[in-house]
Protein backbone atom coordinates (compact mmCIF):
# COMPACT_ATOMS: atom_id res chain seq x y z
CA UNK A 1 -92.45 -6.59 -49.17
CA UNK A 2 -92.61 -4.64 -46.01
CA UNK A 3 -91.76 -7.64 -43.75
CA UNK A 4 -88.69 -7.63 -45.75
CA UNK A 5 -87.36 -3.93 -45.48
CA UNK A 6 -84.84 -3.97 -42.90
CA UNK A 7 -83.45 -0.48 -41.45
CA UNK A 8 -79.59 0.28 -40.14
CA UNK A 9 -78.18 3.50 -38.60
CA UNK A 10 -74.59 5.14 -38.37
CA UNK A 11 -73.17 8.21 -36.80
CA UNK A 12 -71.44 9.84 -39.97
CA UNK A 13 -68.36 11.73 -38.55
CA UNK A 14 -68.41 13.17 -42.21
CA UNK A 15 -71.62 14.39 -42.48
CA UNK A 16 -71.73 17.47 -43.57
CA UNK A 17 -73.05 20.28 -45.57
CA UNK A 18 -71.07 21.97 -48.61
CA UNK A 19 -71.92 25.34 -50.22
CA UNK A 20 -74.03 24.70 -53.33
CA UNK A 21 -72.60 28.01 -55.10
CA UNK A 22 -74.59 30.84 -56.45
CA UNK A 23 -77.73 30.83 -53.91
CA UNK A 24 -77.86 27.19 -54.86
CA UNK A 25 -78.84 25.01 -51.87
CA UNK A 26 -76.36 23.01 -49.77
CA UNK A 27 -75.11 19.75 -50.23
CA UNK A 28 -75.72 17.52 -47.83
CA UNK A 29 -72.60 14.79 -48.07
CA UNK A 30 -71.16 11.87 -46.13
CA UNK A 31 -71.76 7.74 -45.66
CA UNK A 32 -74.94 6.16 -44.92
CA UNK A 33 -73.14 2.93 -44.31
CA UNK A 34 -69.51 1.61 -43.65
CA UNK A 35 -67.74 -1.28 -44.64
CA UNK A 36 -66.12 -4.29 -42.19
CA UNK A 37 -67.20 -2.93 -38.68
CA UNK A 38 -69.62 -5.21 -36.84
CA UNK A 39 -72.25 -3.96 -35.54
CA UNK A 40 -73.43 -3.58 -31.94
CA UNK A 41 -75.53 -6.60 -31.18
CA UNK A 42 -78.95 -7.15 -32.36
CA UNK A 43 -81.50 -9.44 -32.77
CA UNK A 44 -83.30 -10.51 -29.09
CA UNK A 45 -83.51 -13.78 -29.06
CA UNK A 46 -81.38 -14.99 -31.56
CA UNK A 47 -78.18 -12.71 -31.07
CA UNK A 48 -75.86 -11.92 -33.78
CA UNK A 49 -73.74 -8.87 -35.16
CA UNK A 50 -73.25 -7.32 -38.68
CA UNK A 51 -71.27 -6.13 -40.93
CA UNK A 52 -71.27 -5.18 -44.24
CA UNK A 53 -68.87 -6.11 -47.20
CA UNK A 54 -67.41 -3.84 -50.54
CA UNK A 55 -69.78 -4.30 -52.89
CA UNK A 56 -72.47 -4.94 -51.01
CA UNK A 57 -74.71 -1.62 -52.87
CA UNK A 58 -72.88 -2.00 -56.36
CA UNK A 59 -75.40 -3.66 -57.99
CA UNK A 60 -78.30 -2.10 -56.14
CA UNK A 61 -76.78 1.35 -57.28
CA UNK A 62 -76.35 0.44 -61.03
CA UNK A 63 -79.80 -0.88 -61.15
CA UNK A 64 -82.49 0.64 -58.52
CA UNK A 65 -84.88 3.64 -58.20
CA UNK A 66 -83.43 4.80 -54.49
CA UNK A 67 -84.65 8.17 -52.61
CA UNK A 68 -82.93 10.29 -50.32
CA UNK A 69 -85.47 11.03 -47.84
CA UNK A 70 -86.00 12.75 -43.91
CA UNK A 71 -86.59 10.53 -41.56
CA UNK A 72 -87.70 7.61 -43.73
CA UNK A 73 -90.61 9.49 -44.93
CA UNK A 74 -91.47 9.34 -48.49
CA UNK A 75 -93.68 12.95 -47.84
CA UNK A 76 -90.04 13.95 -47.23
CA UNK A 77 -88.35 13.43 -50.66
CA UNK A 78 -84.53 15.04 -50.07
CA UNK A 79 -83.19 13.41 -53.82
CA UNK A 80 -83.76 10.75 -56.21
CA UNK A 81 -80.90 8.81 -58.14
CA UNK A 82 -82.94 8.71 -61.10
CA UNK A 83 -83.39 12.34 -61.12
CA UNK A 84 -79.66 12.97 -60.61
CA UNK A 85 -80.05 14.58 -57.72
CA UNK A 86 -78.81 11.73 -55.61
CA UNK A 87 -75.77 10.17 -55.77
CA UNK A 88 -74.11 6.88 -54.53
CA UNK A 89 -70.99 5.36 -54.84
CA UNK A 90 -69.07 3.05 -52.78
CA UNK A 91 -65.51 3.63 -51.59
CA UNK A 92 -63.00 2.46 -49.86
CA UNK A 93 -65.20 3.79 -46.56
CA UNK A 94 -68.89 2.41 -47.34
CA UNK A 95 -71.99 3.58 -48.95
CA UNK A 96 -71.17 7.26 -49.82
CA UNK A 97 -73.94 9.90 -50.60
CA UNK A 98 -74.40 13.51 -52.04
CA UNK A 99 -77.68 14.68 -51.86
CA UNK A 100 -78.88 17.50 -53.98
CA UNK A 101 -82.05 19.19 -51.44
CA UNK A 102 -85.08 20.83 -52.88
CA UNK A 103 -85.33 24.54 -52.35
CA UNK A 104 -88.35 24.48 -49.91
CA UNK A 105 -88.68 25.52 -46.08
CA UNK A 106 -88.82 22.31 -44.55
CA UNK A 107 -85.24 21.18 -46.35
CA UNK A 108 -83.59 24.41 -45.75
CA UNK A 109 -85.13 23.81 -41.68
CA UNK A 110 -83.11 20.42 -42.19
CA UNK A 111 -80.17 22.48 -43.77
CA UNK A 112 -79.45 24.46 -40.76
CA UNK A 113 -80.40 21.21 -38.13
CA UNK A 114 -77.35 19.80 -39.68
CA UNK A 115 -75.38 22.42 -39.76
CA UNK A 116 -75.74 22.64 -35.57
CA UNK A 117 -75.34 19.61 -35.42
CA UNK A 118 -79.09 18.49 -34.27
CA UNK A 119 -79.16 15.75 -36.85
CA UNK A 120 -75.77 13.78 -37.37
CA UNK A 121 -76.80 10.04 -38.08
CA UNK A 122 -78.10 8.70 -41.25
CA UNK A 123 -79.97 5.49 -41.76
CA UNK A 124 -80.49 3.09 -45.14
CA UNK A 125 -84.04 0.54 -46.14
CA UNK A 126 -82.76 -2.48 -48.06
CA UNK A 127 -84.00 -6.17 -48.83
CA UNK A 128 -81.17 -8.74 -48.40
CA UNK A 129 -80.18 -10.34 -51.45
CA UNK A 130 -77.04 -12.68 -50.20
CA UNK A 131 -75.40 -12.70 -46.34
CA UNK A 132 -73.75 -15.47 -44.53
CA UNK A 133 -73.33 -16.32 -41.34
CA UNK A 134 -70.35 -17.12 -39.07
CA UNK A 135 -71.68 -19.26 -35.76
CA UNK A 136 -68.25 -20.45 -35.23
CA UNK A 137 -68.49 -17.48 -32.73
CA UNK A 138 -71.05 -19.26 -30.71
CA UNK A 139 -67.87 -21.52 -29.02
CA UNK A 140 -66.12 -18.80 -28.17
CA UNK A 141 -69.33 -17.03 -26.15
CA UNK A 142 -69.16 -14.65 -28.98
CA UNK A 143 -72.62 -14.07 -30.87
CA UNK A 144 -72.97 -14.87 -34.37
CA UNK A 145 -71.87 -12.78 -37.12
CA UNK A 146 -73.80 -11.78 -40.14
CA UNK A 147 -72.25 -10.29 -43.81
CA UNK A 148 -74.11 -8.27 -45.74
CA UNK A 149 -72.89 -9.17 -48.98
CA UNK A 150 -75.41 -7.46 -51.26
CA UNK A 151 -79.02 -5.93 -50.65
CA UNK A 152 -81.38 -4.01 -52.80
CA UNK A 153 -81.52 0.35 -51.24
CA UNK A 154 -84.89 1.27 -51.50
CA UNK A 155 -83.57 4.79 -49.59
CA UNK A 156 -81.04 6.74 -48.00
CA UNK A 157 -82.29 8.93 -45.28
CA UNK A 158 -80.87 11.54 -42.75
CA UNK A 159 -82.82 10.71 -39.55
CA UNK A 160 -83.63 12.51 -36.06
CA UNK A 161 -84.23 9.51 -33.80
CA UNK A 162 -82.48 6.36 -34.81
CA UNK A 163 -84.16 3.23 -33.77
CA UNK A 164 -81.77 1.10 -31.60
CA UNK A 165 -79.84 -2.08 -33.66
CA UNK A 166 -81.67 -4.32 -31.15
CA UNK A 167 -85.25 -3.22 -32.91
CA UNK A 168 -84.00 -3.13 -36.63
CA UNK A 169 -84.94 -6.95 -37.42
CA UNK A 170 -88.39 -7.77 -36.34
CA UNK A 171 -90.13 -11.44 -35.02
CA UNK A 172 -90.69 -12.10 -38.26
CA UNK A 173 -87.11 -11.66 -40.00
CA UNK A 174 -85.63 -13.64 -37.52
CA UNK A 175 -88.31 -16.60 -37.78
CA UNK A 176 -86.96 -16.22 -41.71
CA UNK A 177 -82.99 -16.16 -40.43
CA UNK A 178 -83.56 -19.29 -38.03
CA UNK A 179 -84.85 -21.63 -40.89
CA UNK A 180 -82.62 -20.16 -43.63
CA UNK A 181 -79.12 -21.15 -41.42
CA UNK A 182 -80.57 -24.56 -40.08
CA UNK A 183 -78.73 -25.94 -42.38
CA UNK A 184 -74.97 -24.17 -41.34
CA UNK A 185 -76.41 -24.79 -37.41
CA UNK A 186 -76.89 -27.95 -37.54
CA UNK A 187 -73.51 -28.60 -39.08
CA UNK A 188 -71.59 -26.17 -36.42
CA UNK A 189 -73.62 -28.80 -34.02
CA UNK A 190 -72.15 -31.93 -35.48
CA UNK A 191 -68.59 -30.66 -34.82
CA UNK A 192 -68.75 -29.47 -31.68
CA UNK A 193 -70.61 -32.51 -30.34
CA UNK A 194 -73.94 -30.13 -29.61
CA UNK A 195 -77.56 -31.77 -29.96
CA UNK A 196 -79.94 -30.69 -31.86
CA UNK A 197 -82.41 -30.45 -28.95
CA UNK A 198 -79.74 -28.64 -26.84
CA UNK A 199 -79.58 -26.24 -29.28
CA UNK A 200 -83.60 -25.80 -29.54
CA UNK A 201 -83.85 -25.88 -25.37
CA UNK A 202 -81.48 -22.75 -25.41
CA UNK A 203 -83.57 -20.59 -28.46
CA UNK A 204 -86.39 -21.29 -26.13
CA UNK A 205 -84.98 -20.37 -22.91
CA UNK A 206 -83.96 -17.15 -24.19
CA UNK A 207 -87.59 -16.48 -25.59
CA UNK A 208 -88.60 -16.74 -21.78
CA UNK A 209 -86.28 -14.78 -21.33
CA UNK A 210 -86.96 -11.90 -23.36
């Protein structure tokens, strides 16, 4: 299972805090994840963007346990869906979250980071469920492009230090990606007159490379 957990970050420009009302504690509010805007590129060797599609968390929300956690740190428990005191919807933006915080000193420390802006990028854990892959791209010099299309949340989580796209999918996820689309490459191959060994010289020349 942990192979399969991949990680993705966003600067919210609506994340925010909202008065919680009568000593209650803050909300903390905005999108852990938007919809149709590739990504920057990722991936090392095998280069590709992302994006992710409406209705990629629908299912995952109806159906999962999910946490809202600090940093990715289940010590750090910031809401739970099942609990009510997360909750996520998509809209027409992306993945949108409302976050309910415990009353304890290292939330209300988190409180006030966000308030001053120290900590304005969220980040999501998911296992793929469906994507596809565009390497139509690849003739235009353009890398290929990934969809989300749905994935399981295992959390939500406000985070101080995002790790860069380029180190989200690790050696082994991309081993997975390379025989999953052999199929789809090897057809892209066949109409644009590209070997099959061309195509394996060039995966290995940019493993030298890397």
């Amino acid at each position: 299972m942990a192979g399969k957990i991949e990680r993705r970050t966003f600067i919210v420009s609506e994340f925010r805090m909202e008065d919680g009302g009568d000593g209650k504690m803050p909300q903390i509010r905005g999108h852990a994840a938007v919809f149709n805007q590739p990504s920057e590129e990722m991936g090392g060797w095998m280069s590709f963007r992302e994006q992710i599609a409406p209705g990629c968390f629908k299912d995952s929300i109806a159906a999962d346990d999910i946490r809202a956690l600090f940093n990715h740190d289940p010590n750090f428990v910031l809401g739970r869906n099942k609990a009510g005191t997360l909750k996520l919807n998509e809209d027409s933006r992306g993945l949108k979250v409302d976050i309910t915080p415990p009353d304890t000193g290292w939330a209300r420390d988190l409180v006030k980071s966000i308030e001053r802006g120290d900590i304005s990028q969220m980040s999501f854990g998911f296992d793929v469920q469906e994507d596809t892959w565009d390497f139509k791209r690849d003739k235009e010099g353009e890398p290929a492009l990934r969809t989300l299309k749905k994935v399981r949340l295992f959390d939500v989580s406000p985070v101080t230090f995002p790790a860069y796209p380029q180190t989200d999918v690790n050696t082994r996820s991309l081993d997975s990606i390379w025989e999953e689309t052999a199929g789809q490459r090897a057809e892209l191959a066949g109409k644009l007159h590209i070997q099959p060994s061309r195509i394996a010289m060039l995966r290995r020349r940019l493993e030298l490379e890397a």
